[in-house]
Protein backbone atom coordinates (compact mmCIF):
# COMPACT_ATOMS: atom_id res chain seq x y z
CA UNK A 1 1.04 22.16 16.68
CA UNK A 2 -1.30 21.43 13.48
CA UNK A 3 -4.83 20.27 14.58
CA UNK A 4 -5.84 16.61 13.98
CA UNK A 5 -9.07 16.07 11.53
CA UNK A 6 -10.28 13.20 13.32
CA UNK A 7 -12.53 10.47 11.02
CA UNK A 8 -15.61 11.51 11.50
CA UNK A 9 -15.35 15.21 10.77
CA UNK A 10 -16.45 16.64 7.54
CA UNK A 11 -14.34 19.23 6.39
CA UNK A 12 -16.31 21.98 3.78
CA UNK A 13 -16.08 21.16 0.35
CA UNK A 14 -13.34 23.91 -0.89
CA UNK A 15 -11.18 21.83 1.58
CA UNK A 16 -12.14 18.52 1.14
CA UNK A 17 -11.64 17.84 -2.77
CA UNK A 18 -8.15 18.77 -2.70
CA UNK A 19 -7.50 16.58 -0.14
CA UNK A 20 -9.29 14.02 -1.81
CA UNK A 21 -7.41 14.59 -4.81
CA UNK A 22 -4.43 14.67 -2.62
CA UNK A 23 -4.79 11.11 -1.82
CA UNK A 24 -6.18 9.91 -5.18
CA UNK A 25 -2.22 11.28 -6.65
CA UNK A 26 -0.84 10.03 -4.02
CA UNK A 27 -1.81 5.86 -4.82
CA UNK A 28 -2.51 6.09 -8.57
CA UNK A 29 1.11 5.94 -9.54
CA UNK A 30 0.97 1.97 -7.59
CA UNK A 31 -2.38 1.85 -8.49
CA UNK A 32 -2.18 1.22 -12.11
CA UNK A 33 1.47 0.10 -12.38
CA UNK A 34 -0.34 -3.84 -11.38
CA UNK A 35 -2.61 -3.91 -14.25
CA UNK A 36 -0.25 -1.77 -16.35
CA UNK A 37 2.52 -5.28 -16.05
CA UNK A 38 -0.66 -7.75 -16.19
CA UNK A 39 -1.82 -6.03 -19.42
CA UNK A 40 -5.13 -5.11 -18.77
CA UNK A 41 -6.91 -1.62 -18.71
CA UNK A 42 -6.67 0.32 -15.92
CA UNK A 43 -9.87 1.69 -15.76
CA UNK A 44 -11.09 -1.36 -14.02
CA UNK A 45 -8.77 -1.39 -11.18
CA UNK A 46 -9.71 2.48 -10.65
CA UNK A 47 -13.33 1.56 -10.92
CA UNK A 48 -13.44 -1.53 -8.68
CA UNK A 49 -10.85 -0.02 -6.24
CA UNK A 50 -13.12 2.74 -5.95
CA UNK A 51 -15.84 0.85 -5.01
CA UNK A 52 -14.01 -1.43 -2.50
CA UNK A 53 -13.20 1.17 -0.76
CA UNK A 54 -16.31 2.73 -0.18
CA UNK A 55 -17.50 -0.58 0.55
CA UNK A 56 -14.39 -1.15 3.27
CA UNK A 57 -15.40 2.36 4.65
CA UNK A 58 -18.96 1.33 5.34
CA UNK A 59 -18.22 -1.87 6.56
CA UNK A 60 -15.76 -0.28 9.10
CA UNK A 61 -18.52 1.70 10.37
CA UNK A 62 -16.17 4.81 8.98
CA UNK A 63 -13.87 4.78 11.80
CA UNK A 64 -10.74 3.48 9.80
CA UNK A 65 -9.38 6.37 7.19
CA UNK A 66 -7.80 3.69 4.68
CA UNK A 67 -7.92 3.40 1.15
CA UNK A 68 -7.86 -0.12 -0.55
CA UNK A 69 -5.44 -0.59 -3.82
CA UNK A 70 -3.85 -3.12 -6.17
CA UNK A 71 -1.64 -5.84 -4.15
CA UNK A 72 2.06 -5.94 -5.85
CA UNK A 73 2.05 -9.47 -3.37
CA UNK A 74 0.20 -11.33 -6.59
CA UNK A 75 2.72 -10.12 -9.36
CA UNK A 76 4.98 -12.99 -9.23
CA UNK A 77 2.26 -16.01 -9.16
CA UNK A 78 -0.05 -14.11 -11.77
CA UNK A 79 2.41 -13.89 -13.99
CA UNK A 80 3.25 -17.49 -14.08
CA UNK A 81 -0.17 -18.25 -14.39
CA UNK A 82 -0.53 -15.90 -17.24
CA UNK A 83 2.32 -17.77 -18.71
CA UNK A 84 1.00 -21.21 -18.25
CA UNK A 85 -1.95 -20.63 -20.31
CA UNK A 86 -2.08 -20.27 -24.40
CA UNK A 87 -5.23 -17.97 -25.99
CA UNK A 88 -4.56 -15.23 -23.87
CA UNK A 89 -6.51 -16.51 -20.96
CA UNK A 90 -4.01 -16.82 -18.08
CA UNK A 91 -5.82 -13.21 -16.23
CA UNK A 92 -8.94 -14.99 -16.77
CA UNK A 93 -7.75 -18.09 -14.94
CA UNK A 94 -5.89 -15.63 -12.06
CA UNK A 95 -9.17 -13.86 -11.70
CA UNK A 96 -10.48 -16.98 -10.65
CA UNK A 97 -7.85 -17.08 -8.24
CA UNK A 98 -8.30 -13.40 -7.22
CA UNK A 99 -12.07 -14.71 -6.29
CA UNK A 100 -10.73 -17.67 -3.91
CA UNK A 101 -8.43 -15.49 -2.31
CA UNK A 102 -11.35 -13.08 -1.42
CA UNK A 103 -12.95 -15.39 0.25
CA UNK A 104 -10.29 -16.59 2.31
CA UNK A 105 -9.91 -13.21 3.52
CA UNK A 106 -13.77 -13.31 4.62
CA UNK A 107 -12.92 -16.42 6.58
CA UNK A 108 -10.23 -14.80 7.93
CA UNK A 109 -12.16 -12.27 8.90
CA UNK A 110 -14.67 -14.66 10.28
CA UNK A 111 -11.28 -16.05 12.56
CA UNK A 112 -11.03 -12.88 13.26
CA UNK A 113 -14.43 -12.35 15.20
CA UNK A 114 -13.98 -15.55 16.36
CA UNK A 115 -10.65 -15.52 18.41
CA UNK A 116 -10.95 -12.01 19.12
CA UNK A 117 -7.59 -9.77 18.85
CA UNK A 118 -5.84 -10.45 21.93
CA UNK A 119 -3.59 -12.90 20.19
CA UNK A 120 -1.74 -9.70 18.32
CA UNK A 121 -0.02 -8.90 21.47
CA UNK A 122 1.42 -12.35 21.24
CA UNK A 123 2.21 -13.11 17.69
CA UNK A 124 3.07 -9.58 17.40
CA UNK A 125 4.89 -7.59 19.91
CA UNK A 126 5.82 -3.95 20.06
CA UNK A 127 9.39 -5.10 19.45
CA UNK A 128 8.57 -6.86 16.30
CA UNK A 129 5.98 -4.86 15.13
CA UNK A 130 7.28 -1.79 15.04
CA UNK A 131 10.24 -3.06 12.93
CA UNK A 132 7.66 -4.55 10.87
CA UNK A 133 5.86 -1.31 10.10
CA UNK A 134 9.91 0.46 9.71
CA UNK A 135 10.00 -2.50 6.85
CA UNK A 136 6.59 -1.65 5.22
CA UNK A 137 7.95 1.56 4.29
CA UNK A 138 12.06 0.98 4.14
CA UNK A 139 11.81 -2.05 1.74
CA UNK A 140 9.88 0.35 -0.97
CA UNK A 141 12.14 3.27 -0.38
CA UNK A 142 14.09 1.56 -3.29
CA UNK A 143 11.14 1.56 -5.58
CA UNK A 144 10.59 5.12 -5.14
CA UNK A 145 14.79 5.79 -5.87
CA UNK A 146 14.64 4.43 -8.62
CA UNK A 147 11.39 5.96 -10.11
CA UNK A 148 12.86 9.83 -9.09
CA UNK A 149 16.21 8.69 -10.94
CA UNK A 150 18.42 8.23 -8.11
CA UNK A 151 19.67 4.42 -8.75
CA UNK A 152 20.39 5.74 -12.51
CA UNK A 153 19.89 2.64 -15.43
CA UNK A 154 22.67 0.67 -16.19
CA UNK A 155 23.18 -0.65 -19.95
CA UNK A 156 25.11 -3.28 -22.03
CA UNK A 157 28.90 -2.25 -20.51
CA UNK A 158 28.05 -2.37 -16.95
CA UNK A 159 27.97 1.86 -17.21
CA UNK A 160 25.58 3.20 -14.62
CA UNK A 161 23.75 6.17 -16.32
CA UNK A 162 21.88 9.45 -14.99
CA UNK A 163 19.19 11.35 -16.22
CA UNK A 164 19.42 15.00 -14.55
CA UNK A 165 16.30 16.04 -15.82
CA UNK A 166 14.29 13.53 -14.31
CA UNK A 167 16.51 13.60 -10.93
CA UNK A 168 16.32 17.10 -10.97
CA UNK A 169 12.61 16.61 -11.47
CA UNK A 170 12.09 14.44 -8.69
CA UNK A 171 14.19 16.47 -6.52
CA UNK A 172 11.75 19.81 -6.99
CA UNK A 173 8.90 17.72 -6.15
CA UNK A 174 10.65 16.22 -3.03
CA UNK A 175 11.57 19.86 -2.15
CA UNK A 176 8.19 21.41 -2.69
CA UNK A 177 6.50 18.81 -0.32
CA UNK A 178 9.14 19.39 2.20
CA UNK A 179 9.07 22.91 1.93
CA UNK A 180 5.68 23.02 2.06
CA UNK A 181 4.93 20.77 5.31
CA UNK A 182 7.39 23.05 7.35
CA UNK A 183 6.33 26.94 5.67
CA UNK A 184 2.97 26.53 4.41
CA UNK A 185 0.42 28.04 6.74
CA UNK A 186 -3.39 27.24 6.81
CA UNK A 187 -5.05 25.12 4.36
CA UNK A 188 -1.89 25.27 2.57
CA UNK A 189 -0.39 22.95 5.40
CA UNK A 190 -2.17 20.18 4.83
CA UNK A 191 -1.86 19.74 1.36
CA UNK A 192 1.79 20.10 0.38
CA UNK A 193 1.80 16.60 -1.50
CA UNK A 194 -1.00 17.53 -3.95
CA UNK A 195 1.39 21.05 -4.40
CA UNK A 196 4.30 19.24 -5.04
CA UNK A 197 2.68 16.60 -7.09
CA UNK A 198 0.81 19.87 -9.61
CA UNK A 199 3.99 21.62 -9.50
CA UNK A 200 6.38 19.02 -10.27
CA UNK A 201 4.55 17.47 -13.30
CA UNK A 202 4.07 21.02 -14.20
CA UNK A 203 8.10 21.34 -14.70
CA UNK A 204 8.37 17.54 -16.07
CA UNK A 205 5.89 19.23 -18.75
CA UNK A 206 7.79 22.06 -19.34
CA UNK A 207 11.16 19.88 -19.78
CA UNK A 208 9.22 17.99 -22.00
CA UNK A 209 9.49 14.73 -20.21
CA UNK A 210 5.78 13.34 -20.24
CA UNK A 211 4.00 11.26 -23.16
CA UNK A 212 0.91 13.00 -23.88
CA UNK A 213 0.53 11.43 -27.06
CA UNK A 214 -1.43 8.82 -25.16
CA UNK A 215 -3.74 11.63 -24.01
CA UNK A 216 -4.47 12.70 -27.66
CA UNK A 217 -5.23 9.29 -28.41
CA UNK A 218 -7.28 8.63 -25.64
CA UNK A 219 -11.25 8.92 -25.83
CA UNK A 220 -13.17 11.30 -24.26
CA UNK A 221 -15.43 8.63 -22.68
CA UNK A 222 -14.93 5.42 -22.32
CA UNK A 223 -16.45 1.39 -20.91
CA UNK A 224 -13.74 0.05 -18.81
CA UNK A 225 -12.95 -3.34 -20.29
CA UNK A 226 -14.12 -5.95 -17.88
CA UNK A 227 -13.05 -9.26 -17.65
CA UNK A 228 -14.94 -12.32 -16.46
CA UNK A 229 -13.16 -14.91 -14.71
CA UNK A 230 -12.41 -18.81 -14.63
CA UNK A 231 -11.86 -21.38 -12.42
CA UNK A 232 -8.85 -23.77 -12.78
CA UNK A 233 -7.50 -25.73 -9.24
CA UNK A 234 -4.21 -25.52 -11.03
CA UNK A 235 -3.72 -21.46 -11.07
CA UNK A 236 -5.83 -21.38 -7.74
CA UNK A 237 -2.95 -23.25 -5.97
CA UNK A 238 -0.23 -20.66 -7.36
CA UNK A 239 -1.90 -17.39 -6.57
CA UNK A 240 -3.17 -18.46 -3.11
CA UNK A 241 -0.27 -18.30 -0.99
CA UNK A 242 -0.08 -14.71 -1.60
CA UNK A 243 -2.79 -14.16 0.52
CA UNK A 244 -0.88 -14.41 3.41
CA UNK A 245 1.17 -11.63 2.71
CA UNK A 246 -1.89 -9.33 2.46
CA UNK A 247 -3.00 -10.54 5.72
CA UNK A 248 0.39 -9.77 7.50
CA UNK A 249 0.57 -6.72 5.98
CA UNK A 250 -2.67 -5.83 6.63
CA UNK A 251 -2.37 -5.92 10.18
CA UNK A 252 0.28 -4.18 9.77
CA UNK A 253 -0.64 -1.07 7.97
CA UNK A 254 -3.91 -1.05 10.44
CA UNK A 255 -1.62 -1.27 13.60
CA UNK A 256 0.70 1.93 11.92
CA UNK A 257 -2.91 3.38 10.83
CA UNK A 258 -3.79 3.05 14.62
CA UNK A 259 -0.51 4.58 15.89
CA UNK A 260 -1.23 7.56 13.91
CA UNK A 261 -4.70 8.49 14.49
CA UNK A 262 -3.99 7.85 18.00
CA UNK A 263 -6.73 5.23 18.81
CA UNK A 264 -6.55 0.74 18.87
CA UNK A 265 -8.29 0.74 15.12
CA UNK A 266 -8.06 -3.44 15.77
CA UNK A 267 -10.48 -2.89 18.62
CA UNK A 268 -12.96 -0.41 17.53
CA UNK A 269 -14.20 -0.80 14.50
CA UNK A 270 -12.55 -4.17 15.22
CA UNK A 271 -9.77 -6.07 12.87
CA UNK A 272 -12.10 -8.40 11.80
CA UNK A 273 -14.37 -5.65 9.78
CA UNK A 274 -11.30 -4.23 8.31
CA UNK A 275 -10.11 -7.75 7.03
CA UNK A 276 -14.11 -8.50 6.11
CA UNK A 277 -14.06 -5.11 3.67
CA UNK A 278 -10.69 -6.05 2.04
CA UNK A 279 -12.12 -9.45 1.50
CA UNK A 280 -15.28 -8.58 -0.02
CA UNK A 281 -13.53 -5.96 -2.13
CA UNK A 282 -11.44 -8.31 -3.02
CA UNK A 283 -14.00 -11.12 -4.15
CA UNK A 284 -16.00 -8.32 -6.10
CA UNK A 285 -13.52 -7.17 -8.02
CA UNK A 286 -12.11 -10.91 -9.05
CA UNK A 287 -15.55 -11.30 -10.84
CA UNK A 288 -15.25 -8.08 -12.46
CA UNK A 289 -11.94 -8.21 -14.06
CA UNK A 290 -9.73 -6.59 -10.98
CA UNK A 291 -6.87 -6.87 -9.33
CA UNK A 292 -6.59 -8.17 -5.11
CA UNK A 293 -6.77 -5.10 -2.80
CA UNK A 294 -4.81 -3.96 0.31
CA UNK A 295 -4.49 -1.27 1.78
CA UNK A 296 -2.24 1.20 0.74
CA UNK A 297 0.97 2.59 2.04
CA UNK A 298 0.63 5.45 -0.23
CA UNK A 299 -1.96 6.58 1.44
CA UNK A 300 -0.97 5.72 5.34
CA UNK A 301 1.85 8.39 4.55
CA UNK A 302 -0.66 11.35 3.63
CA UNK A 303 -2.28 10.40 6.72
CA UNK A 304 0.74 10.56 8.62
CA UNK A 305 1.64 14.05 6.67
CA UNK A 306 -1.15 15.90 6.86
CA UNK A 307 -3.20 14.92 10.42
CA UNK A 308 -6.26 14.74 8.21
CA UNK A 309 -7.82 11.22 9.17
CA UNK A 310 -11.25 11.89 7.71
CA UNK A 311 -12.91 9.00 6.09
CA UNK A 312 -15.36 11.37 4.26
CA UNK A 313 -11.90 11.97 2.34
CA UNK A 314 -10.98 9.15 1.46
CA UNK A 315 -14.24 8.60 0.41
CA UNK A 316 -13.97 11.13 -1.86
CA UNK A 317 -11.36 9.78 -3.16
CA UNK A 318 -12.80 6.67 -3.87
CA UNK A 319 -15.16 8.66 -5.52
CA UNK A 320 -12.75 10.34 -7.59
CA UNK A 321 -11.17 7.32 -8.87
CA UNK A 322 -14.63 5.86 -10.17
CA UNK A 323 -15.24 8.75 -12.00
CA UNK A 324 -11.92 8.91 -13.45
CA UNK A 325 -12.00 5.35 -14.99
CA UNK A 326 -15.21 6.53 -17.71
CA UNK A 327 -13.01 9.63 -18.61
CA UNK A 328 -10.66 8.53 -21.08
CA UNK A 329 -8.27 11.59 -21.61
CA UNK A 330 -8.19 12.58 -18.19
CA UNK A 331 -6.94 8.90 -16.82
CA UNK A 332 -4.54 9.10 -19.49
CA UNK A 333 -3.55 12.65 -18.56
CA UNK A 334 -2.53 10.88 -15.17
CA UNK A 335 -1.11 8.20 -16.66
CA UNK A 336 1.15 10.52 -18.45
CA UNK A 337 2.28 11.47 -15.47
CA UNK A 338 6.15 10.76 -15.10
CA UNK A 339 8.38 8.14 -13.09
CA UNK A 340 10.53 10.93 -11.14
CA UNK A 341 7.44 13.08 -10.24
CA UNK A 342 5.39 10.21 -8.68
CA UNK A 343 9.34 9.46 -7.30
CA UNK A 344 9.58 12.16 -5.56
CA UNK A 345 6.56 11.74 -3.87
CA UNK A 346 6.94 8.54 -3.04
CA UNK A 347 10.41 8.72 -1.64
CA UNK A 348 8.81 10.78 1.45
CA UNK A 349 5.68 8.95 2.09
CA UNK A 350 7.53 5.54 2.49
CA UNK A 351 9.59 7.30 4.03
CA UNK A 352 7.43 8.64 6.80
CA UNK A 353 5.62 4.99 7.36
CA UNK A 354 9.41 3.52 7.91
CA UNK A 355 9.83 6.81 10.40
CA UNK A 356 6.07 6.11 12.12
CA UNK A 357 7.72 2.25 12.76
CA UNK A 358 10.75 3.79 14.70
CA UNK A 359 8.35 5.87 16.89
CA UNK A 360 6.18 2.54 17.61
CA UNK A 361 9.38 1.50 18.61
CA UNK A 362 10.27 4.68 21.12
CA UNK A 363 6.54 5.30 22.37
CA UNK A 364 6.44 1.87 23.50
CA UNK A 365 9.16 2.32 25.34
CA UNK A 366 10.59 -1.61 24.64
CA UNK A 367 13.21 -2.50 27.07
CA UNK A 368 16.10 -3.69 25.06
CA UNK A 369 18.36 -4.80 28.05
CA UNK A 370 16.08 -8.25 27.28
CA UNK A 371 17.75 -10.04 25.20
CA UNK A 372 13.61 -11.24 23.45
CA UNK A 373 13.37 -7.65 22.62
CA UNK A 374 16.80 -6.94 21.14
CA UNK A 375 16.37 -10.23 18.71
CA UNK A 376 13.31 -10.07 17.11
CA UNK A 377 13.86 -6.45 16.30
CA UNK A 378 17.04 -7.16 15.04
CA UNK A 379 15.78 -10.57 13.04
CA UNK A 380 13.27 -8.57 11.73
CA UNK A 381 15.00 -5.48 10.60
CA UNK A 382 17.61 -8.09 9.03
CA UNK A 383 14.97 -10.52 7.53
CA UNK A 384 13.04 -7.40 5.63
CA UNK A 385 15.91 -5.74 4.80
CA UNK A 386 18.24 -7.83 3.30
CA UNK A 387 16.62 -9.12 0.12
CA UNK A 388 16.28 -12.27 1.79
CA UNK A 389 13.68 -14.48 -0.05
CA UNK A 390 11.74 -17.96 0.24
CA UNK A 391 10.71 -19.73 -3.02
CA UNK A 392 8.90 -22.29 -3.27
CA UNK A 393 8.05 -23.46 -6.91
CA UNK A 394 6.14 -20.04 -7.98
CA UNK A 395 5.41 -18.91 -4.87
CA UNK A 396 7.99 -16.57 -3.52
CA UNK A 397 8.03 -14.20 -0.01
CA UNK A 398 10.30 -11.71 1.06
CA UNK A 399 10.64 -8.41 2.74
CA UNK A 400 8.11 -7.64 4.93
CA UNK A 401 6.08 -10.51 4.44
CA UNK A 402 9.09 -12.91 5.11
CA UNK A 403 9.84 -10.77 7.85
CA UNK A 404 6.44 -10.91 9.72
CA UNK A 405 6.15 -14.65 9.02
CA UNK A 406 9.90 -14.84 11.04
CA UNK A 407 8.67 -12.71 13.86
CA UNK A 408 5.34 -14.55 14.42
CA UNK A 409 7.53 -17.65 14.70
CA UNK A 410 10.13 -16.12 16.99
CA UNK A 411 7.70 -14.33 19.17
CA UNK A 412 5.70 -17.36 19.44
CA UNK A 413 8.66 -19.17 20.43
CA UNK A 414 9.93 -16.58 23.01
CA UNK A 415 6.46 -16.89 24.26
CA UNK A 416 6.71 -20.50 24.97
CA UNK A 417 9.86 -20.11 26.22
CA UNK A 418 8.35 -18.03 28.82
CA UNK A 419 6.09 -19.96 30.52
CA UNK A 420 8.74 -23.15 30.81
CA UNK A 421 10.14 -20.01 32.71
CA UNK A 422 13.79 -21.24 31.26
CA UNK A 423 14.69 -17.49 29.47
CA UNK A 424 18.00 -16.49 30.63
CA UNK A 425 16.48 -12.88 31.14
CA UNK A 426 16.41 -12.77 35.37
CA UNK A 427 19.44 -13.89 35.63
């Protein structure tokens, strides 16, 4: 059985850059496909995601391997407010948003240390949060399809079209990963996803399949192109609901991080710090031009993958990405990179978080002759699943989010339920 690299071990440099830039290929596809549909450069988000996450690390003491991204939970309400304002200012006005919703996260955070974390158990138990975590990665096991070329694109007749280079693209890279976690020996072992990820744009290359003009375009060296923001109640009020999705699924990707390194992350360091370091990330980057953080799925799955939990990883990483946004060619040689390569990668990562919910599920050991247990991890499975969505003007939820929101309300419920001692369950 492969050794864990537990958080606080340093592994040498010839090791830990590849892993670094293991993890750094693993989110950038995500990373920059927010600003990429808001319109706004890149570099910023790698800069200021960067830097929140070495700020998150310190603030978490370094005891929580996580790496903080840009939220797809704020697409839908920034892009109405980028519609409801003429002159090109509508980011402007969601930055402003992006600033608020920082701060709420600090007072969440605040909560947090407050109430301490024993409520979790209640709002949240092993027989909805497992399924919750399943959902995290299930409901984005479509998104990664259809990047590798698996859904096909349909056009005007209702014809549903395939591209076998980029399927057979995203297929090699699948292969190589998979290959490599079960052959590869040594150092080898532990980074199959960086192998696949070199090998398969490699072939995309070869087939021709990547843009580079971009790259030739691109300078050298370049100032990210910050953005200052401003302060409207009006776009405030749309973006802010979002929040709460990034606080459900932030306890949920830190209760799957937990499960995986072995060790009650909510405890020690504590929930509240990891909520605290997406919050001031968060607020930081508003005022420079960025997009919300969470953190990132993408990254949960290399964990998972490769038993390498160091935080002086991820760090580098972080450190990676910052140096990356004031080199021009060399983001855009990354940007080049293809939909079915970062596909094929993705399709296994999500797929191990959805597989690391099922084994919350079994470890725990959730009696499901109760009726409790059998419903709310059959409500949520259903909820997350299904495509199931609540709107509300320009506020929408769905998926997980929905699906958390349901559970909290059922467990809750169950709860109360309980102590009028009038559940059916003794009888």
């Amino acid at each position: 059985m492969q050794r864990s690299v537990q958080v606080n071990e340093r592994l040498p440099w010839s090791q830990s850059i590849p892993l670094s830039f293991q993890h750094l290929f693993a989110m950038f596809g995500a990373n920059v496909l927010v600003p990429i549909i808001f319109g706004v450069d890149p570099s910023v988000i790698l800069l200021m995601n960067g830097i929140g996450t070495l700020i998150y690390i310190l603030i978490c003491k370094g005891q929580i391997p996580a790496y903080l991204g840009s939220s797809f939970a704020f697409i839908s309400p920034v892009t109405a407010v980028i519609n409801q304002y003429a002159g090109g200012e509508g980011y402007a006005y969601a930055l402003g948003g992006f600033v608020i919703v920082g701060l709420v996260f600090i007072a969440v955070a605040l909560l947090i240390k407050w109430l301490g974390t024993s409520w979790i158990d209640v709002v949240f138990p092993p027989a909805a949060m497992g399924a919750i975590v399943a959902i995290i990665g299930l409901e984005l096991v479509p998104v990664a399809a259809g990047q590798a070329g698996l859904l096909g694109t349909t056009d005007m007749n209702g014809n549903v079209n395939y591209d076998g280079e980029a399927i057979f693209v995203s297929l090699f890279t699948l292969g190589v990963i998979v290959l490599g976690n079960v052959l590869f020996r040594g150092f080898m072992k532990i980074i199959p996803i960086l192998c696949g990820f070199v090998l398969g744009y490699i072939l995309a290359a070869i087939l021709g399949i990547p843009n580079f003009d971009v790259v030739k375009d691109a300078s050298f060296l370049a100032m990210p192109d910050f953005t200052a923001p401003k302060f409207d109640w009006s776009a405030i009020i749309i973006i802010l609901p979002a929040a709460l999705v990034v606080v459900a699924e932030h306890v949920g990707h830190l209760i799957v991080t937990s499960n995986i390194v072995g060790k009650d992350l909510s405890k020690d360091p504590g929930l509240h710090r990891s909520m605290l370091g997406n919050g001031i990330s968060t607020f930081i980057s508003g005022w420079a031009g960025s997009t919300p953080n969470t953190t990132y799925g993408e990254n949960i799955g290399v964990l998972a993958l490769t038993r390498v939990f160091s935080t002086f990883v991820l760090g580098g990483a972080a450190v990676l990405s910052i140096i990356l946004a004031f080199f021009g060619q060399f983001s855009a040689l990354i940007e080049a990179v293809p939909d079915p390569v970062i596909g094929g990668v993705s399709l296994l990562l999500y797929g191990v978080i959805a597989a690391s919910g099922l084994r919350m599920l079994v470890e725990s050991k959730i009696d499901y002759s109760k009726p409790t247990n059998l419903i709310l991890t059959t409500i949520v499975l259903v909820i997350g699943i299904s495509g199931a969505k609540l709107t509300y003007g320009n506020f929408e939820m769905k998926g997980m989010a929905l699906a958390t929101v349901v559970a909290i309300v059922l467990s809750l419920l169950f709860k109360i339920f309980e102590k009028l001692n009038i559940l059916n369950e003794k009888e």
